[in-house]
C-alpha atoms as a PDB file:
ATOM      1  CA  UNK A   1     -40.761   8.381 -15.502  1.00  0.00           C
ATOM      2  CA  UNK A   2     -41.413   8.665 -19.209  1.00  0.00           C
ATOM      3  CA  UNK A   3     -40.318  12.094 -21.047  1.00  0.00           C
ATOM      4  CA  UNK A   4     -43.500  13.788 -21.202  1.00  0.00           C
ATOM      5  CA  UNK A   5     -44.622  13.356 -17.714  1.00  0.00           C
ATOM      6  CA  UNK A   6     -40.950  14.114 -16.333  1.00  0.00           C
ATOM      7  CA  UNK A   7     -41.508  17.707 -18.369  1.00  0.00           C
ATOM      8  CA  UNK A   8     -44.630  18.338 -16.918  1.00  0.00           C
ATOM      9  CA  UNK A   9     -42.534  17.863 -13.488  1.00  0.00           C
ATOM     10  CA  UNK A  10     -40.069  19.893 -14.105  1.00  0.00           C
ATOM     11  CA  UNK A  11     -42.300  22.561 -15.471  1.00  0.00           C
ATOM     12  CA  UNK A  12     -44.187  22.737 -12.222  1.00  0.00           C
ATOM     13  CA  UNK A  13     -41.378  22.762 -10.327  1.00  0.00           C
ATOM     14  CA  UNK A  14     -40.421  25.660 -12.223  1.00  0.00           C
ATOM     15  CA  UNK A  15     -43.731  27.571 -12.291  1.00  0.00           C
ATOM     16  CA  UNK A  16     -44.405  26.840  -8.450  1.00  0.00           C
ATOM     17  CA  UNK A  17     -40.395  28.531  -8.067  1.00  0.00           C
ATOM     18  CA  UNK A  18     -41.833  31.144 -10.287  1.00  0.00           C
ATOM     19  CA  UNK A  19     -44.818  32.135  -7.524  1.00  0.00           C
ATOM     20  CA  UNK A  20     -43.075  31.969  -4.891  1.00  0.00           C
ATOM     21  CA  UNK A  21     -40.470  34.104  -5.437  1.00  0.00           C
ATOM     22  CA  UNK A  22     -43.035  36.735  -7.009  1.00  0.00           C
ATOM     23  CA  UNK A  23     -45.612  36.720  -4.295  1.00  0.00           C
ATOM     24  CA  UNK A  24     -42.627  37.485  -2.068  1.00  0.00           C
ATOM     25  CA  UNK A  25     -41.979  40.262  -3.784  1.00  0.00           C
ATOM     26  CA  UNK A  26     -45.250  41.605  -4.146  1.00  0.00           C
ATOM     27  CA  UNK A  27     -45.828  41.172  -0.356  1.00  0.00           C
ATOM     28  CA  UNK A  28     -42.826  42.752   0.521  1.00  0.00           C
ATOM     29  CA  UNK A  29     -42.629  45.937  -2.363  1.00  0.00           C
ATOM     30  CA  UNK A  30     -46.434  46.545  -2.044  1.00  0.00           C
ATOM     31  CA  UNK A  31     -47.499  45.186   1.200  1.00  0.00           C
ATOM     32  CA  UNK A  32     -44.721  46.339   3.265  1.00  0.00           C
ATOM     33  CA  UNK A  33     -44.004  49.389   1.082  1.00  0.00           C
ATOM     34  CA  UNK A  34     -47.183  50.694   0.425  1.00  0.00           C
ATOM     35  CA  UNK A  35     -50.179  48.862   2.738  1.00  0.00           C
ATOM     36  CA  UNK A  36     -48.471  47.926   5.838  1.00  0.00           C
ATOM     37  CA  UNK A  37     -46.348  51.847   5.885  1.00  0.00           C
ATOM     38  CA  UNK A  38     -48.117  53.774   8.329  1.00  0.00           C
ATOM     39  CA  UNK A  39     -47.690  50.776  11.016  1.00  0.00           C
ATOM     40  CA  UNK A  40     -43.830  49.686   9.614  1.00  0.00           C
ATOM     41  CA  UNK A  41     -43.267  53.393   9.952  1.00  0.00           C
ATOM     42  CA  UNK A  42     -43.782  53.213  14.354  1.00  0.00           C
ATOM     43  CA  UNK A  43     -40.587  50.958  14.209  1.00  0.00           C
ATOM     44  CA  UNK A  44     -36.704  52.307  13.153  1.00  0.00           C
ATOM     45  CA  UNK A  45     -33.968  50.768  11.557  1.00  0.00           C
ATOM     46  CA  UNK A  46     -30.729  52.406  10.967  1.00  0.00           C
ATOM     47  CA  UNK A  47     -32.949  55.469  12.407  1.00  0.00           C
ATOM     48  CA  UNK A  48     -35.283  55.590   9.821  1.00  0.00           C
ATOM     49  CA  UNK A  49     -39.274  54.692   9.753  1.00  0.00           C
ATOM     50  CA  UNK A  50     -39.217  50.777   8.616  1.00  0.00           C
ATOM     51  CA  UNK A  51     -42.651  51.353   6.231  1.00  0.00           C
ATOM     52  CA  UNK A  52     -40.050  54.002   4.849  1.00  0.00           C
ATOM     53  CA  UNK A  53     -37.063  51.612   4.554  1.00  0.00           C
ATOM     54  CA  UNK A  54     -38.773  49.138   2.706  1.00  0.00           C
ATOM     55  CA  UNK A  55     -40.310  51.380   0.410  1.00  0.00           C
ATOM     56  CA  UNK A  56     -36.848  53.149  -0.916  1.00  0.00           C
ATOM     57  CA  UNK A  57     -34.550  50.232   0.167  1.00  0.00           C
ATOM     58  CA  UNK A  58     -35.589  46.707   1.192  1.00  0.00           C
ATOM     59  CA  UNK A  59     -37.737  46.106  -1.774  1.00  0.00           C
ATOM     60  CA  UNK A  60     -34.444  46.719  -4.109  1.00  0.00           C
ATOM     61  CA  UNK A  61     -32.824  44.379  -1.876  1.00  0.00           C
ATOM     62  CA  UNK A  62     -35.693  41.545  -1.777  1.00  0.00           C
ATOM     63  CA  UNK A  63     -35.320  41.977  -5.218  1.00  0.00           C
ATOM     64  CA  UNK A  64     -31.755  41.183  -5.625  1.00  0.00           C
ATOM     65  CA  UNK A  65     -31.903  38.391  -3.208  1.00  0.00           C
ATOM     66  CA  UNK A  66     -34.656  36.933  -5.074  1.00  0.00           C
ATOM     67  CA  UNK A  67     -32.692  36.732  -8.066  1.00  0.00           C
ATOM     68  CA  UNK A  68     -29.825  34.828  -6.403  1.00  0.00           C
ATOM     69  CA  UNK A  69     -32.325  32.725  -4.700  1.00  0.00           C
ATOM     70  CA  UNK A  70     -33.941  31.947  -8.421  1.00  0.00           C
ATOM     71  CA  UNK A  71     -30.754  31.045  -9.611  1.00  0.00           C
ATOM     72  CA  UNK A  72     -29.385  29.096  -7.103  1.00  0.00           C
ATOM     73  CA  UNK A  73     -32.782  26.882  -7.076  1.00  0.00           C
ATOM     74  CA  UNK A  74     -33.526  26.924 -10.869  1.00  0.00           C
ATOM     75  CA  UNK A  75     -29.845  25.143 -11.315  1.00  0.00           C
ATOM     76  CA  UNK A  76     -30.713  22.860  -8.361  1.00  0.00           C
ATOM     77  CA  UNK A  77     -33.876  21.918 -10.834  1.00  0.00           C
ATOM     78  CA  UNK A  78     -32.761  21.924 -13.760  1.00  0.00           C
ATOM     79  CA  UNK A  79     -29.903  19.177 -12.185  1.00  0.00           C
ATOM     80  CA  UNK A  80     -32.408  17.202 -10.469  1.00  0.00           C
ATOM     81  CA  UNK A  81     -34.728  16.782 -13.875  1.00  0.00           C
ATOM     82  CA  UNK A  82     -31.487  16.690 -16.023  1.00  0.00           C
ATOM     83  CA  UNK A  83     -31.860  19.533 -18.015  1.00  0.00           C
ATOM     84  CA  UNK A  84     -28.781  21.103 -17.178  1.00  0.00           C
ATOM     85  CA  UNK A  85     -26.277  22.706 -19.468  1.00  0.00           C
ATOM     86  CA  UNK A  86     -22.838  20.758 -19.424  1.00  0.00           C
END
């Protein structure tokens, strides 16, 4: 693969990454947290609404388990297109 077409690669592997993990956390801070509330909120968990749980708590931790999930696959990348630090 010559230089310029491996950095095309590896940049679409990055901004496809890059999508992914933020339409995941759109769906899950505004779709679960805001649209989808009122019918989250008919099921519980730890005895509170679920439209409600997302909306104070499982967003932040999406959000944080995003970020590991980044990292862990952005070094997998950057390994497989040997761009790695060393």
């Amino acid at each position: 693969m010559e230089p310029s077409e491996k950095m095309k690669a590896y940049w679409q592997a990055n901004i496809r990454l890059l999508i992914t993990c933020l339409v995941i956390w759109f769906v899950v801070s505004f779709g679960f947290g805001i649209l989808l509330v009122d019918l989250l909120n008919h099921l519980h968990l730890g005895g509170y609404p679920l439209g409600f749980w997302f909306a104070q708590q499982g967003s932040i931790y999406t959000f944080i388990a995003i970020i590991f999930f980044y990292t862990w696959k952005m070094n997998r990348i950057d390994i497989e297109f040997d761009v790695h630090e060393r």
